[in-house]
C-alpha atoms as a PDB file:
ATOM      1  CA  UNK A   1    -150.980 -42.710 204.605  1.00  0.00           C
ATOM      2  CA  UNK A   2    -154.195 -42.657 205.896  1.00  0.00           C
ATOM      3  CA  UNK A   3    -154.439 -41.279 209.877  1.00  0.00           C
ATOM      4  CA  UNK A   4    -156.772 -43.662 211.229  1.00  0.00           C
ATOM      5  CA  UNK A   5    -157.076 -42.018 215.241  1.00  0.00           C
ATOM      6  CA  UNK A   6    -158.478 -38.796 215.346  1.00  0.00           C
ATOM      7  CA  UNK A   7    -159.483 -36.582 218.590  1.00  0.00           C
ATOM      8  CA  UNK A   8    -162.152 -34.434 217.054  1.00  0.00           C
ATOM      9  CA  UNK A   9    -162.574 -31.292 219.082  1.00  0.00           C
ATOM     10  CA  UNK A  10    -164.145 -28.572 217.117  1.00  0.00           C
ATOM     11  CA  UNK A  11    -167.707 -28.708 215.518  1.00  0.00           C
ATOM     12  CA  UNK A  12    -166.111 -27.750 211.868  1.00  0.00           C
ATOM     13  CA  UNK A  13    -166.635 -30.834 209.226  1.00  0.00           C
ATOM     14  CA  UNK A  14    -163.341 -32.059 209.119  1.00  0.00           C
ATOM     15  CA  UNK A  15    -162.109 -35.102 207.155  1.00  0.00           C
ATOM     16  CA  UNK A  16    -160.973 -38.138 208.417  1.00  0.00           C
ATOM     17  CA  UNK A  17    -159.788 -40.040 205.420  1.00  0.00           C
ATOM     18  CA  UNK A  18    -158.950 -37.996 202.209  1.00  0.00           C
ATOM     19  CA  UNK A  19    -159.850 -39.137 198.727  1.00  0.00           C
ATOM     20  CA  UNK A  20    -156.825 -41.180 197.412  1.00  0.00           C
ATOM     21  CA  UNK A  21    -156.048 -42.914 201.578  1.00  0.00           C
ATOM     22  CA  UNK A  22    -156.754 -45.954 199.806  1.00  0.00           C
ATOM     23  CA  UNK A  23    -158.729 -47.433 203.069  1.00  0.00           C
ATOM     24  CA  UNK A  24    -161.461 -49.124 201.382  1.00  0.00           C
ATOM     25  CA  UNK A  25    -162.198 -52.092 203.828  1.00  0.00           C
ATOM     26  CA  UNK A  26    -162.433 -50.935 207.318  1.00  0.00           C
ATOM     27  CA  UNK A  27    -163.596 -53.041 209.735  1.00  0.00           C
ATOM     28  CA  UNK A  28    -164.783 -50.545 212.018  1.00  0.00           C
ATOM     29  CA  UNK A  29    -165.283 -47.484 212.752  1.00  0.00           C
ATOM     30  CA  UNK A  30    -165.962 -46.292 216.522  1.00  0.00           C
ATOM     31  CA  UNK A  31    -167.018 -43.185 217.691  1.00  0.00           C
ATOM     32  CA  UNK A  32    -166.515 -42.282 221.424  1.00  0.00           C
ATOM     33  CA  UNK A  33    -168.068 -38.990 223.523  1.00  0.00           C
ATOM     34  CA  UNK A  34    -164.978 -38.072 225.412  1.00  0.00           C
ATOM     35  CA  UNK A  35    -167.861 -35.215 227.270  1.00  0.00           C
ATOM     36  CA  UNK A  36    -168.025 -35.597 231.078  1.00  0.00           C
ATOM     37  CA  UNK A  37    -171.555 -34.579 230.977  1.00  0.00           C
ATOM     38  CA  UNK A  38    -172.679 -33.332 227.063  1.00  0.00           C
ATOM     39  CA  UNK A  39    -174.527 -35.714 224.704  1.00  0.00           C
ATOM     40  CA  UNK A  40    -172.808 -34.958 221.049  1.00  0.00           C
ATOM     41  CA  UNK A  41    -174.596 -35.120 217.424  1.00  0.00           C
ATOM     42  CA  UNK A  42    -172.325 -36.585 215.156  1.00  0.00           C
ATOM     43  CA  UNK A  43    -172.807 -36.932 211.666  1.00  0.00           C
ATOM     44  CA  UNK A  44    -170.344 -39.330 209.585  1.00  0.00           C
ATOM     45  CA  UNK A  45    -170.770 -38.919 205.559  1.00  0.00           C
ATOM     46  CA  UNK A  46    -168.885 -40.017 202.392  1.00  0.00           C
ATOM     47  CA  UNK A  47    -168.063 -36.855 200.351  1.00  0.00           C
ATOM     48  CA  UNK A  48    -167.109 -36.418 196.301  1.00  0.00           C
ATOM     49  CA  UNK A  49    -167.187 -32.916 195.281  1.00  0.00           C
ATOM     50  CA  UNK A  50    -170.207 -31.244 196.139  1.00  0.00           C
ATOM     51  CA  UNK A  51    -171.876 -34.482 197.120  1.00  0.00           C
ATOM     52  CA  UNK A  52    -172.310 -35.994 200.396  1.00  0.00           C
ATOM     53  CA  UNK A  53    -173.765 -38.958 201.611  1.00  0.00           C
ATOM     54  CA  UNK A  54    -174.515 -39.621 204.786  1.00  0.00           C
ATOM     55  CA  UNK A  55    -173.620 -43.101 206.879  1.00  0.00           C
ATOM     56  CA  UNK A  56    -174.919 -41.069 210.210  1.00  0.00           C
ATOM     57  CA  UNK A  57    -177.025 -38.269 210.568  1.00  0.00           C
ATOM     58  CA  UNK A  58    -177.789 -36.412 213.699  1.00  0.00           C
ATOM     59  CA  UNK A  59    -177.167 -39.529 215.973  1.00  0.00           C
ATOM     60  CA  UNK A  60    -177.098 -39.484 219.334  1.00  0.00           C
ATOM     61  CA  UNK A  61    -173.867 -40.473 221.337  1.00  0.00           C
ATOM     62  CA  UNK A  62    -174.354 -40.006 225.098  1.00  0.00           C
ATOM     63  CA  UNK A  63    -171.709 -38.539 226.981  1.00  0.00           C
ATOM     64  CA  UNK A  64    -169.144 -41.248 228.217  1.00  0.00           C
ATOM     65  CA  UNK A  65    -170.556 -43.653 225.220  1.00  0.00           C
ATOM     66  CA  UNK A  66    -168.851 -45.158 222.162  1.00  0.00           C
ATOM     67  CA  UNK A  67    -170.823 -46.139 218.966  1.00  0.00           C
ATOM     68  CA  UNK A  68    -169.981 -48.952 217.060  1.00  0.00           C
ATOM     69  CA  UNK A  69    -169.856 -49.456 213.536  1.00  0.00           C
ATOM     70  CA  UNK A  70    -169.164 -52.950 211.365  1.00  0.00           C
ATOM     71  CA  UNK A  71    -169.010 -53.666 207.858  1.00  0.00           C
ATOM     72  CA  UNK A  72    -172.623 -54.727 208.025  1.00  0.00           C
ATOM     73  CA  UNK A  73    -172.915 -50.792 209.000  1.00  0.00           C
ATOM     74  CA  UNK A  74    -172.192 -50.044 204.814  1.00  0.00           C
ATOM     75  CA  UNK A  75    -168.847 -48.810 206.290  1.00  0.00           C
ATOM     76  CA  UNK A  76    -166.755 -49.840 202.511  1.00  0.00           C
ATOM     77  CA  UNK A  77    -166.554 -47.275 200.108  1.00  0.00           C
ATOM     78  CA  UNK A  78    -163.970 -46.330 197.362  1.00  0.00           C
ATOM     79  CA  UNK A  79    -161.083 -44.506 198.914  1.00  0.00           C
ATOM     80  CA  UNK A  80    -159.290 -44.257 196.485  1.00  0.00           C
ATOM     81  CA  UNK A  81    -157.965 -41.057 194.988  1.00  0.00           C
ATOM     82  CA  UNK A  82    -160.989 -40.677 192.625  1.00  0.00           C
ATOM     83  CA  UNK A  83    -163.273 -41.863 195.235  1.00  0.00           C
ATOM     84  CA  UNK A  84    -164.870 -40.856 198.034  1.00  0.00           C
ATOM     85  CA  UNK A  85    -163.709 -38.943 201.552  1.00  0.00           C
ATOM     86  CA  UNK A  86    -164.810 -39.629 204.730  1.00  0.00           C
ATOM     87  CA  UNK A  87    -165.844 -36.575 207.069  1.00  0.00           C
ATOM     88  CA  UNK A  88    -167.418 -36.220 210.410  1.00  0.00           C
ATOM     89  CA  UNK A  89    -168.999 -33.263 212.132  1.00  0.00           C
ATOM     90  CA  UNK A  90    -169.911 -32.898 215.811  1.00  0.00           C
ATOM     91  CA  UNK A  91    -171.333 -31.106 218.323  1.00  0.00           C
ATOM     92  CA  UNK A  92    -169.140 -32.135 221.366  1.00  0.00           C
ATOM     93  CA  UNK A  93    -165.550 -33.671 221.889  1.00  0.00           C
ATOM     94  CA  UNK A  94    -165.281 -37.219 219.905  1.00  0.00           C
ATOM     95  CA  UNK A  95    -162.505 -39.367 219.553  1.00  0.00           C
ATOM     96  CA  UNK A  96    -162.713 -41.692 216.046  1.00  0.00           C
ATOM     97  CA  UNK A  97    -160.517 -44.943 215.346  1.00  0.00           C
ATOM     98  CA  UNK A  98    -160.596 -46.656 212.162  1.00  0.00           C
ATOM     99  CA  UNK A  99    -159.800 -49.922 212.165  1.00  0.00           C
ATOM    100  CA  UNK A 100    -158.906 -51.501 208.839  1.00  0.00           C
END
């Protein structure tokens, strides 16, 4: 099962859904700065193998702000276990929900 709240706190690419999650439909994804006073980077990609490709790159999320993404954000992709992943690397402290 797929773990769709995640408190991101080191700048390693980690995943948030794995290939095979079978979460194919969110609705939205949010991305909040939980930094008291740093701006993070945050880049949000599908991967397959040695491809990525990216929904965010570099973007700006002030400190103390959330980013919202909607389906009309390109947000659906194949989850499913010959699909694609979907990772996230940042600079600072970001907390991710996934709302399917």
């Amino acid at each position: 099962m797929a773990t769709l709240l995640h408190n991101i706190t080191t700048t390693l690419t980690q995943d948030l859904l794995a290939a095979g999650d079978g979460v194919n439909n969110a609705k939205s994804i949010t991305i909040s700065n939980t930094e008291a006073s740093n701006d993070a980077l945050v880049d949000l990609f599908l991967n397959k193998k040695e491809d990525n490709f990216y929904i965010l790159k570099s973007v700006l999320v002030p400190n103390g702000s959330t980013l919202v993404l909607s389906q009309e954000d390109n947000i659906s992709f194949d989850n499913s276990s010959g699909g694609f992943s979907l990772r996230i690397k940042s600079t600072e402290n970001v907390d991710v929900i996934i709302k399917k």
